[in-house]
PDB file of N, CA and C in Angstrom:
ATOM      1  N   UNK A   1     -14.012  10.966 -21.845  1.00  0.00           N
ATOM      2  CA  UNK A   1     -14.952  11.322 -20.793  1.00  0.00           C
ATOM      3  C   UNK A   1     -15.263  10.108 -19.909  1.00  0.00           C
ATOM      4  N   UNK A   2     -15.719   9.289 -20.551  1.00  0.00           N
ATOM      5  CA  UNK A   2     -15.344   7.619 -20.001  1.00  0.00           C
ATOM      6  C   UNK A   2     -14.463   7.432 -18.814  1.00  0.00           C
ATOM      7  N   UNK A   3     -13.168   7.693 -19.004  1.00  0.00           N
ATOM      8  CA  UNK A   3     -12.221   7.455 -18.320  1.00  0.00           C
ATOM      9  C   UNK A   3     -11.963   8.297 -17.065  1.00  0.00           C
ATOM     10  N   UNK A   4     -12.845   9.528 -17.254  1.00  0.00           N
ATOM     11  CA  UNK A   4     -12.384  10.379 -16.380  1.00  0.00           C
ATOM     12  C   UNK A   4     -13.641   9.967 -14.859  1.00  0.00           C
ATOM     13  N   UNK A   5     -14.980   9.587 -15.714  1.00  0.00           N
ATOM     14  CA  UNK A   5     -15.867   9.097 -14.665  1.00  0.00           C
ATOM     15  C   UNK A   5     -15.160   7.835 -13.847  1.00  0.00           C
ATOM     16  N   UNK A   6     -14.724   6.553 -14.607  1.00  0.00           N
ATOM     17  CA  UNK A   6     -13.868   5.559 -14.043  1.00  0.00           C
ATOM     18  C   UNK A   6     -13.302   5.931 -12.887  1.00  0.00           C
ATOM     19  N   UNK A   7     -12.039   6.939 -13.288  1.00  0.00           N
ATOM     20  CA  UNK A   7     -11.883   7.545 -11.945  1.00  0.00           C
ATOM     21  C   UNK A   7     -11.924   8.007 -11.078  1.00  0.00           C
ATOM     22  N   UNK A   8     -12.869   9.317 -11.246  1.00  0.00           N
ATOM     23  CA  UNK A   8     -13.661   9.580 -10.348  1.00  0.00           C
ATOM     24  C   UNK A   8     -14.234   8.605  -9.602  1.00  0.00           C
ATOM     25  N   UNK A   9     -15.093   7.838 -10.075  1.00  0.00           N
ATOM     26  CA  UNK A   9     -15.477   6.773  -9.108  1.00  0.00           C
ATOM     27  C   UNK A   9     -14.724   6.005  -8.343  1.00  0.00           C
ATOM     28  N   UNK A  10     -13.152   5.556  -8.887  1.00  0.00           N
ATOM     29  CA  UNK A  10     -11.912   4.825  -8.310  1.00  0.00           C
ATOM     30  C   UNK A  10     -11.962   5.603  -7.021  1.00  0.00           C
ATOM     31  N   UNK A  11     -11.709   6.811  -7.520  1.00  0.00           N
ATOM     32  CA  UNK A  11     -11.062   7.998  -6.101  1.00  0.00           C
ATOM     33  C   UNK A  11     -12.332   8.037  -5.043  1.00  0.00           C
ATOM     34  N   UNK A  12     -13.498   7.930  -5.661  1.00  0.00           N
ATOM     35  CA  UNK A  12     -14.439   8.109  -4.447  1.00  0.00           C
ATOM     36  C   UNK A  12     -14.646   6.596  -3.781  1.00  0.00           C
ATOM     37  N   UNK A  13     -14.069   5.784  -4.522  1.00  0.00           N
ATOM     38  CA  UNK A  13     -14.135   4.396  -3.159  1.00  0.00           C
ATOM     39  C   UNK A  13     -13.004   4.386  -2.610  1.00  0.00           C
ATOM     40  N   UNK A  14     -12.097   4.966  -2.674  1.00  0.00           N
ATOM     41  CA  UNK A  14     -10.889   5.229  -1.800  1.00  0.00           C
ATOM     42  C   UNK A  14     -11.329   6.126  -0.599  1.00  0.00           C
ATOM     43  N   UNK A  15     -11.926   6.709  -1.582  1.00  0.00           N
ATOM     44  CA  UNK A  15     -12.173   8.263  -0.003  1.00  0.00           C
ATOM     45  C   UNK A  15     -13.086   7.589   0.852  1.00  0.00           C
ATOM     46  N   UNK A  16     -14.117   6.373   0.492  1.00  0.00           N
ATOM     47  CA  UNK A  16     -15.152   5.754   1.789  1.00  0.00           C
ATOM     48  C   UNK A  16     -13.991   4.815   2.919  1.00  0.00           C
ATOM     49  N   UNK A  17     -12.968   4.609   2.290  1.00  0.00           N
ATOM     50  CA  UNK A  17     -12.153   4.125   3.128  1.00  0.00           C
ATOM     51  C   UNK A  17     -11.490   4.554   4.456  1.00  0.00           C
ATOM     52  N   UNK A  18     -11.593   3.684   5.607  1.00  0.00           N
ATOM     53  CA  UNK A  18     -10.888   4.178   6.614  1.00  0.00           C
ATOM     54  C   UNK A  18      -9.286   3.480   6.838  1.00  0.00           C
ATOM     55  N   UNK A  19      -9.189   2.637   6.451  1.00  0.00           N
ATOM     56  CA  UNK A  19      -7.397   1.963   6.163  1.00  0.00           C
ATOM     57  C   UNK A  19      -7.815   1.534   4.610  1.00  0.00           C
ATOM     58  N   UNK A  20      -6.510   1.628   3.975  1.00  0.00           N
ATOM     59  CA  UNK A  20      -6.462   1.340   2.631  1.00  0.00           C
ATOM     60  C   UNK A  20      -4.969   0.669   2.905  1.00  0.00           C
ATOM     61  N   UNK A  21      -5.010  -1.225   2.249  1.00  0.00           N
ATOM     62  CA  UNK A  21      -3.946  -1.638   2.029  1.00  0.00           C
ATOM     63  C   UNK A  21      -3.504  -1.786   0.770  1.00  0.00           C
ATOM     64  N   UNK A  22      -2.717  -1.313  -0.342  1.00  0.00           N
ATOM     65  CA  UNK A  22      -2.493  -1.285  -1.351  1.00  0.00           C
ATOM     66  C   UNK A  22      -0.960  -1.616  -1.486  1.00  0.00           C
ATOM     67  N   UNK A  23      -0.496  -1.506  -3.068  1.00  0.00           N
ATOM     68  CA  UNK A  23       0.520  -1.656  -2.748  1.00  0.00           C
ATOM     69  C   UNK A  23       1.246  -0.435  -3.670  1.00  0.00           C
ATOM     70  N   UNK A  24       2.724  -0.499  -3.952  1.00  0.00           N
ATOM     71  CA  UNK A  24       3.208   1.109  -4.110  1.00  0.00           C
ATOM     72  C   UNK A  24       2.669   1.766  -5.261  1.00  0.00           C
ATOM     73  N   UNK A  25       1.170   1.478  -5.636  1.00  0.00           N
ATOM     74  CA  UNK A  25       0.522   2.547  -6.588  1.00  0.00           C
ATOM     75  C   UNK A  25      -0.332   3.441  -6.617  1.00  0.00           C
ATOM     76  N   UNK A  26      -1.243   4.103  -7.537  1.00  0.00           N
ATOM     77  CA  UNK A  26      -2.079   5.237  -7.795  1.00  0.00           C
ATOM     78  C   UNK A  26      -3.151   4.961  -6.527  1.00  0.00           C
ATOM     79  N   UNK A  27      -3.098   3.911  -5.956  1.00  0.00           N
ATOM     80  CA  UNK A  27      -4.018   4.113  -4.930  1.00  0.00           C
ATOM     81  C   UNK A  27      -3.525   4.560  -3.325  1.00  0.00           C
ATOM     82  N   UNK A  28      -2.121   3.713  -3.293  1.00  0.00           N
ATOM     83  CA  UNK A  28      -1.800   3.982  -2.122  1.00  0.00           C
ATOM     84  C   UNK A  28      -1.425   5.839  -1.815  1.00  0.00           C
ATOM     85  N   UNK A  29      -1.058   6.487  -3.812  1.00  0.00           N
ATOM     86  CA  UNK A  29      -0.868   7.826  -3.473  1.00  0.00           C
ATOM     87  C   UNK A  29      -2.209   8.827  -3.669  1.00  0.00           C
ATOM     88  N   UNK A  30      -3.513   8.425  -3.779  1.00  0.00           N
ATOM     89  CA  UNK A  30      -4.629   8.759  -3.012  1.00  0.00           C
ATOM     90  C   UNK A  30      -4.767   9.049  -1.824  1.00  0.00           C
ATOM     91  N   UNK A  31      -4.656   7.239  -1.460  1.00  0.00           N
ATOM     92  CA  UNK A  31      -5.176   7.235   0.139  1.00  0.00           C
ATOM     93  C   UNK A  31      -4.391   8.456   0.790  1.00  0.00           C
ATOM     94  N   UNK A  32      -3.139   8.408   0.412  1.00  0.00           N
ATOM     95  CA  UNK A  32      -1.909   9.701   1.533  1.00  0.00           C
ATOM     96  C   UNK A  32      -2.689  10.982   0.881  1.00  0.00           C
ATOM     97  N   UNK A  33      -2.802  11.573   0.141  1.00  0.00           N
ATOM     98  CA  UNK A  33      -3.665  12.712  -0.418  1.00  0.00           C
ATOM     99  C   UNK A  33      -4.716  12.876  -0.091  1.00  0.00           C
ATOM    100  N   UNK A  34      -5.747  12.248  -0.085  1.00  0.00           N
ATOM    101  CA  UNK A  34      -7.107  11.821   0.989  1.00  0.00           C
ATOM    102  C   UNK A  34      -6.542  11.678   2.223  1.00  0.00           C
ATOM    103  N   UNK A  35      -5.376  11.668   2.946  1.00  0.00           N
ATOM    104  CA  UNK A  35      -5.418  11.587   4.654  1.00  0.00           C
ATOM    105  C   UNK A  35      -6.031  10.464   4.787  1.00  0.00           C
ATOM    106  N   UNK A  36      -5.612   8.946   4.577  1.00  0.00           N
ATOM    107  CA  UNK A  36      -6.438   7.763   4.812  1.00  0.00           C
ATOM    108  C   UNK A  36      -5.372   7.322   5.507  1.00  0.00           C
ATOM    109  N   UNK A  37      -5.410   6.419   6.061  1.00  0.00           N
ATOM    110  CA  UNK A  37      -4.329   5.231   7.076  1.00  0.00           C
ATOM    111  C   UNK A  37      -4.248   4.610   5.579  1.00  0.00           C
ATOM    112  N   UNK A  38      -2.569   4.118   5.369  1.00  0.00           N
ATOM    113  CA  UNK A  38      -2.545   3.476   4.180  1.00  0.00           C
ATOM    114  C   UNK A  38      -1.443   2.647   4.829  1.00  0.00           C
ATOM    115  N   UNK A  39      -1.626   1.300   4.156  1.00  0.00           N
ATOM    116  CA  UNK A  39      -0.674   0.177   4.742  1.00  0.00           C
ATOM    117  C   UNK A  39      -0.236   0.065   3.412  1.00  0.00           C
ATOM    118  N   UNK A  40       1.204   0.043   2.986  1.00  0.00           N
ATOM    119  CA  UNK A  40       1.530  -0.111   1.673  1.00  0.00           C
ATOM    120  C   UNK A  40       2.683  -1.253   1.484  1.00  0.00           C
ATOM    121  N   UNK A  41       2.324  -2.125   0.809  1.00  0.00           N
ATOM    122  CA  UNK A  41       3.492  -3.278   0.087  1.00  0.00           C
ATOM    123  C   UNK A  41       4.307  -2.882  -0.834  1.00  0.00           C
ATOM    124  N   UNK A  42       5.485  -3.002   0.053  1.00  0.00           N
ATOM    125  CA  UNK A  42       6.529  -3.111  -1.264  1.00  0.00           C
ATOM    126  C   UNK A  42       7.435  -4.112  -1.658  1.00  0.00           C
ATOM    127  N   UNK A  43       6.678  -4.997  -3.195  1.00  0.00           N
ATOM    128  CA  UNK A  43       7.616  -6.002  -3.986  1.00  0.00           C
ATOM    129  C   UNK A  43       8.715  -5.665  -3.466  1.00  0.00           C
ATOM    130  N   UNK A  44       8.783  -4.663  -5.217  1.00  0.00           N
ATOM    131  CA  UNK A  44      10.264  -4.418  -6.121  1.00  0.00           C
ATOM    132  C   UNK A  44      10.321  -3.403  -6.610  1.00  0.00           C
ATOM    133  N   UNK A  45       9.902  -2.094  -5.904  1.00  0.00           N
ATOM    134  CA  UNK A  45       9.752  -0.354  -5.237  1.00  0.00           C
ATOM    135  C   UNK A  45      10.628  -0.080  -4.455  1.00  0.00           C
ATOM    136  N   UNK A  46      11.294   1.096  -4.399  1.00  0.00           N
ATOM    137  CA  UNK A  46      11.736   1.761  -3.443  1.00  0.00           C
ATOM    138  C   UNK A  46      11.103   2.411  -2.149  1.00  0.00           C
ATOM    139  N   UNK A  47      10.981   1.770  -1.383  1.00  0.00           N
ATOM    140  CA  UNK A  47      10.065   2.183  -0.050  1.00  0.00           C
ATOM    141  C   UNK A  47      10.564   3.864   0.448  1.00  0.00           C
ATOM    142  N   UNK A  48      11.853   3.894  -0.141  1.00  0.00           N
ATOM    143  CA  UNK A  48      12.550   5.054   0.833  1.00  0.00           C
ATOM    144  C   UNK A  48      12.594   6.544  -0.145  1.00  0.00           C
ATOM    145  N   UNK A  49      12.096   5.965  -1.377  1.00  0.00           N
ATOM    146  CA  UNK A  49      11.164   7.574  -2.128  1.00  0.00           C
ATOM    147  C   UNK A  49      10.094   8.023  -1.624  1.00  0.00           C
ATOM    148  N   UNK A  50       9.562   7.278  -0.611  1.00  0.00           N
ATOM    149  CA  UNK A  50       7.772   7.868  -0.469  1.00  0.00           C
ATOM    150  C   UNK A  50       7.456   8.119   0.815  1.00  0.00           C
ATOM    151  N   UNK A  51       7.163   8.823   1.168  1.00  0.00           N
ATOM    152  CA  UNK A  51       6.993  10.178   2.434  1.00  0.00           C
ATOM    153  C   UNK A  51       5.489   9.566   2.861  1.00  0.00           C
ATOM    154  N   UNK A  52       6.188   9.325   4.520  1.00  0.00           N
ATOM    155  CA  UNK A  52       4.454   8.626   4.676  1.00  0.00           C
ATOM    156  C   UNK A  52       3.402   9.390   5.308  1.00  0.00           C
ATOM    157  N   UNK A  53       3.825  10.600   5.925  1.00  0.00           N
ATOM    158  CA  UNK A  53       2.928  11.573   6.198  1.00  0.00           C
ATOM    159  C   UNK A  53       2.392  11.002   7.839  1.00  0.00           C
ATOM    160  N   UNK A  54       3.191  10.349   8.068  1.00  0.00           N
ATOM    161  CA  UNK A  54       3.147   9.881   9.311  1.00  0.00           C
ATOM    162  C   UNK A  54       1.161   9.071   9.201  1.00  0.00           C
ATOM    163  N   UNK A  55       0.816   8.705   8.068  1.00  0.00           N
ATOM    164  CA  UNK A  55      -0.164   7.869   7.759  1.00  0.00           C
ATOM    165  C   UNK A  55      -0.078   6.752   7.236  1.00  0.00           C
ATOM    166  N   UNK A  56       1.314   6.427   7.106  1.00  0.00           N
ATOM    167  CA  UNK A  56       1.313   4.945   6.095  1.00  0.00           C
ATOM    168  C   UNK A  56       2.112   4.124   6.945  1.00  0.00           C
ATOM    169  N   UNK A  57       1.901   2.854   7.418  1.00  0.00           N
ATOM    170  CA  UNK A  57       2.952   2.020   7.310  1.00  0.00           C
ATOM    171  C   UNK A  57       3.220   1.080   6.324  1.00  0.00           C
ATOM    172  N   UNK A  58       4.725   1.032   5.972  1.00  0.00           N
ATOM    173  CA  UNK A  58       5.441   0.159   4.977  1.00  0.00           C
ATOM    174  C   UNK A  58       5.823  -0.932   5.358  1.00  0.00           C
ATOM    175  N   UNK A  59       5.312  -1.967   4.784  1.00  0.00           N
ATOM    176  CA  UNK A  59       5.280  -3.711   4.873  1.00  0.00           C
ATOM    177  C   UNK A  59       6.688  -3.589   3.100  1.00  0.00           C
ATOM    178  N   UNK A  60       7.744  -3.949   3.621  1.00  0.00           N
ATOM    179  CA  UNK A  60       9.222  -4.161   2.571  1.00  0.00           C
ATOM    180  C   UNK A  60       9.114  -5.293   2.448  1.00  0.00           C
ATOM    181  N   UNK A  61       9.063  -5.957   1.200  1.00  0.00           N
ATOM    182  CA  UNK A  61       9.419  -7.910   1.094  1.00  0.00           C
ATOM    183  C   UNK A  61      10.962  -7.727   1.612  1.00  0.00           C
ATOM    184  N   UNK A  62      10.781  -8.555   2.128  1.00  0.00           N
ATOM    185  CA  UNK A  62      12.833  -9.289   2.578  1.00  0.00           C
ATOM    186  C   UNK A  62      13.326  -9.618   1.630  1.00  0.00           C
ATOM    187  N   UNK A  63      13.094  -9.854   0.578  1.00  0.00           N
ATOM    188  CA  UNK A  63      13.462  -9.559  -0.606  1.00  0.00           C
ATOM    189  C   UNK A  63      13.505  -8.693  -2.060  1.00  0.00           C
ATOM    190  N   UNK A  64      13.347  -7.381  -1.455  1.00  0.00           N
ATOM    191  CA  UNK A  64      13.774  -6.461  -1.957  1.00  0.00           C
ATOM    192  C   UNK A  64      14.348  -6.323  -3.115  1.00  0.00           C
ATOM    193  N   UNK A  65      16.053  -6.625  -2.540  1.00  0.00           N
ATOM    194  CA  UNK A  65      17.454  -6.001  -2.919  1.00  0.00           C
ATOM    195  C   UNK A  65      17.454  -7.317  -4.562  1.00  0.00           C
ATOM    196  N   UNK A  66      16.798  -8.588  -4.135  1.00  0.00           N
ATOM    197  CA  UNK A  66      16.518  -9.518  -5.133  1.00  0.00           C
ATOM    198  C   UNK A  66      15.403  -9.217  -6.239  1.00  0.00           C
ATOM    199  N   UNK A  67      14.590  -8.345  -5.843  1.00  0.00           N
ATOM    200  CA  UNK A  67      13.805  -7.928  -6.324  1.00  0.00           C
ATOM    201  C   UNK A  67      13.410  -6.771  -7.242  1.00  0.00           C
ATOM    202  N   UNK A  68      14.116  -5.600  -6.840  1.00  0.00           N
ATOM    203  CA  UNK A  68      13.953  -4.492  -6.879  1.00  0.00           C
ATOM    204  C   UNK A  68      14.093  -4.183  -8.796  1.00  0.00           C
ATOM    205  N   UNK A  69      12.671  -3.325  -8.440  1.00  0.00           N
ATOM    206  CA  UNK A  69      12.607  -3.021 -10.142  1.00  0.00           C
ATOM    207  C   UNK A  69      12.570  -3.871 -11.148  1.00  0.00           C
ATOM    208  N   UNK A  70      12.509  -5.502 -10.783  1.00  0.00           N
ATOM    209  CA  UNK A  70      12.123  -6.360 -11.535  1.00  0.00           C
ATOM    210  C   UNK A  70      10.393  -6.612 -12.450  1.00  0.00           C
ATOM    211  N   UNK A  71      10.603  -6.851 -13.504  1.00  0.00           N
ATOM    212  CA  UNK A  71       9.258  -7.017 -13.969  1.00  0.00           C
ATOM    213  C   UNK A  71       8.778  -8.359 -14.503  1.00  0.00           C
ATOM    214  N   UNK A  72       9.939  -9.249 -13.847  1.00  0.00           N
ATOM    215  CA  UNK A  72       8.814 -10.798 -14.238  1.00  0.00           C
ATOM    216  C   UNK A  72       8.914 -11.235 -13.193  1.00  0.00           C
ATOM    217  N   UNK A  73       8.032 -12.467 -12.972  1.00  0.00           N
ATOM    218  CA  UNK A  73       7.248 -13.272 -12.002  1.00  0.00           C
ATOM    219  C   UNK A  73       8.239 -14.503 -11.057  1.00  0.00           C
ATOM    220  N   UNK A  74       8.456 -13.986 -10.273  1.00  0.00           N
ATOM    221  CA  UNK A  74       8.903 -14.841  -9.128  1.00  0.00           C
ATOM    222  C   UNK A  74       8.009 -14.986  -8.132  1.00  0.00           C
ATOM    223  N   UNK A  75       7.584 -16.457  -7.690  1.00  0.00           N
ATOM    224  CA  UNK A  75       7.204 -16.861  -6.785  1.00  0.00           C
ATOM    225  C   UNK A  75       7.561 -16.636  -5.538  1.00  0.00           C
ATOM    226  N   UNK A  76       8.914 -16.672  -4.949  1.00  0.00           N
ATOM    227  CA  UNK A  76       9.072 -16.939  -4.126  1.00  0.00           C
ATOM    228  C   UNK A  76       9.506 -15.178  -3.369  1.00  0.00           C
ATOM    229  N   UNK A  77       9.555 -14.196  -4.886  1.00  0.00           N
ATOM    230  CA  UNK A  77       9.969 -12.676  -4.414  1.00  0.00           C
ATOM    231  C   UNK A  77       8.315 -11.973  -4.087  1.00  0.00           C
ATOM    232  N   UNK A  78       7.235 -12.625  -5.307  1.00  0.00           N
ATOM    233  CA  UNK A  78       5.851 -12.192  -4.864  1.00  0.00           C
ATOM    234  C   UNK A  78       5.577 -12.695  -3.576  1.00  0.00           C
ATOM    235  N   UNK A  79       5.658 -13.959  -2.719  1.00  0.00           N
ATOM    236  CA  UNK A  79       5.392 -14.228  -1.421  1.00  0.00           C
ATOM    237  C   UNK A  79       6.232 -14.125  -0.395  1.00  0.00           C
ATOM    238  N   UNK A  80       6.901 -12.888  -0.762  1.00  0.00           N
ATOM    239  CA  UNK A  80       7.744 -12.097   0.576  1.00  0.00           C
ATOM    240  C   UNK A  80       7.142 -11.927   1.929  1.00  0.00           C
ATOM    241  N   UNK A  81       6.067 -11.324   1.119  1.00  0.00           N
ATOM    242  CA  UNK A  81       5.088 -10.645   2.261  1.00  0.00           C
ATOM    243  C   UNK A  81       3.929 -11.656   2.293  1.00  0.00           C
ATOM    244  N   UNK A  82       3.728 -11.900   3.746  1.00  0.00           N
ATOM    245  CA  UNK A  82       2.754 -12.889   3.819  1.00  0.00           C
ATOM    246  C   UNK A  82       1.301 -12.549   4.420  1.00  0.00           C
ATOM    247  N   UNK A  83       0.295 -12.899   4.452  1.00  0.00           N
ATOM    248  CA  UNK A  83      -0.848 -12.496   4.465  1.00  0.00           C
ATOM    249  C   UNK A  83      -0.782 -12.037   6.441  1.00  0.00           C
ATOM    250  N   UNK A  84       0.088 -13.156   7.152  1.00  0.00           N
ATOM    251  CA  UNK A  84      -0.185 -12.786   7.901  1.00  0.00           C
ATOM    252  C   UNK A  84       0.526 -11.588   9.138  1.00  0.00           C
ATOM    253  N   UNK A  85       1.790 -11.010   7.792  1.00  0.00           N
ATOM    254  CA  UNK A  85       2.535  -9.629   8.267  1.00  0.00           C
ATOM    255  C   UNK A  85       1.619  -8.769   8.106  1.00  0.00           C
ATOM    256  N   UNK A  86       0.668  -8.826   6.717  1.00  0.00           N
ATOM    257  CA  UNK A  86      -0.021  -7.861   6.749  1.00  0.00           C
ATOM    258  C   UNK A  86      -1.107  -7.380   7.938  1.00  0.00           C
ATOM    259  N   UNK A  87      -2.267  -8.490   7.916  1.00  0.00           N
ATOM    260  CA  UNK A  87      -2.746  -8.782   9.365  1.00  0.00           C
ATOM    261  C   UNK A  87      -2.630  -7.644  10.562  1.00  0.00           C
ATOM    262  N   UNK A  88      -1.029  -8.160  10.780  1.00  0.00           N
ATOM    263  CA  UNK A  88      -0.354  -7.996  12.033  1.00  0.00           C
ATOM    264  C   UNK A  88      -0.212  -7.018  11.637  1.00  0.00           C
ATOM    265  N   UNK A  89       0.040  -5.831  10.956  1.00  0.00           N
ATOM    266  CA  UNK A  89       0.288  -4.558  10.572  1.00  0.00           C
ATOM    267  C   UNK A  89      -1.168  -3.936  10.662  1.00  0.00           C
ATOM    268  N   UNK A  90      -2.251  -4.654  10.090  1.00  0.00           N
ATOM    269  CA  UNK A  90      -3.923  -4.219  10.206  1.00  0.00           C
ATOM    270  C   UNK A  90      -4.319  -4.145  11.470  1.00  0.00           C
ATOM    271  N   UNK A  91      -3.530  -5.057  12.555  1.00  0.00           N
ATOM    272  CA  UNK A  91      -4.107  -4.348  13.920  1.00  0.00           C
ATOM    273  C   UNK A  91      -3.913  -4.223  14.560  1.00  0.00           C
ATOM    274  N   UNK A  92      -2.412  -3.730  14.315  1.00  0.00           N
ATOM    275  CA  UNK A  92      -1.639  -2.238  14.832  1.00  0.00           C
ATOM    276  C   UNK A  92      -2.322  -0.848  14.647  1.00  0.00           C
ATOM    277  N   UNK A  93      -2.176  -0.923  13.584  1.00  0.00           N
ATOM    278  CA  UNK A  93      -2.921   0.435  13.070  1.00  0.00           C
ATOM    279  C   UNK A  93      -4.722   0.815  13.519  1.00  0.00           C
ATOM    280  N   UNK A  94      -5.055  -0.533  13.704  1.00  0.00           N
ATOM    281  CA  UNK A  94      -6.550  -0.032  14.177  1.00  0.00           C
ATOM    282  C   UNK A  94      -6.051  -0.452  15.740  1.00  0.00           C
ATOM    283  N   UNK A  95      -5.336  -0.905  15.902  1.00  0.00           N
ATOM    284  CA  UNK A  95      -5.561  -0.577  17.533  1.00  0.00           C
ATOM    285  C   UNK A  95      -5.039   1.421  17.732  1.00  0.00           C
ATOM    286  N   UNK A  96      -4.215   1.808  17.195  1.00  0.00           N
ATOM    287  CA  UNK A  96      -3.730   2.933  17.155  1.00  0.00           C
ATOM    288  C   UNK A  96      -4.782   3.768  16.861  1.00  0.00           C
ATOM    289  N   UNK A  97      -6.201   3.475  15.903  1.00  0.00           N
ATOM    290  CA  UNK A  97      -7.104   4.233  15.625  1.00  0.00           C
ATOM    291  C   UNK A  97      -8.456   4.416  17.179  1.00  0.00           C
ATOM    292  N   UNK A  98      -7.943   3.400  17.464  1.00  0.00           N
ATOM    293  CA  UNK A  98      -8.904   3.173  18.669  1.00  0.00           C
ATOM    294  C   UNK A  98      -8.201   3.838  20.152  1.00  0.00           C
ATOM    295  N   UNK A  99      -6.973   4.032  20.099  1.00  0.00           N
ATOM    296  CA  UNK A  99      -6.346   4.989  20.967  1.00  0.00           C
ATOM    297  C   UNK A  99      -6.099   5.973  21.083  1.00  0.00           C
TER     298      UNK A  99
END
């Protein structure tokens, strides 16, 4: 019962959201289910399984294909994506919200 309030509560701070940047998990497939603007990172995911509902844009590390489906720690594959692609993707999308 515990667990189920947890989430509930998870899902209802998603839903106060107006962009949600996450990356390819249980949140980013909320936000698209909730109809949220979702900016989603992808490590070492397949970007090209997930249907964006014309609400998501996908930020791909350039290193991918080095990456992909890996489960230990690279430095240099975790800082694919840099704080300031994301950014630049954050205001796109709110300029788009404002148009």
């Amino acid at each position: 019962m515990k667990q189920k309030k947890i989430l509930m509560n998870y899902i209802k701070g998603i839903d106060k959201a107006n962009i949600l940047i996450c990356g390819d998990t249980l949140a980013m497939h909320l936000g698209l289910f909730l109809k949220k603007r979702v900016i989603a990172l992808f490590l070492c995911t397949s970007p090209w399984e997930i249907y964006d509902y014309n609400r998501m844009e996908k930020i791909i590390n350039p290193y991918l294909k080095e990456a992909f489906y890996r489960r230990d720690y690279d430095k240099k594959l975790v800082k694919g994506i840099s704080v300031e692609k994301v950014f630049e993707v954050f205001q796109k999308v709110v300029s788009n919200l404002k148009s």
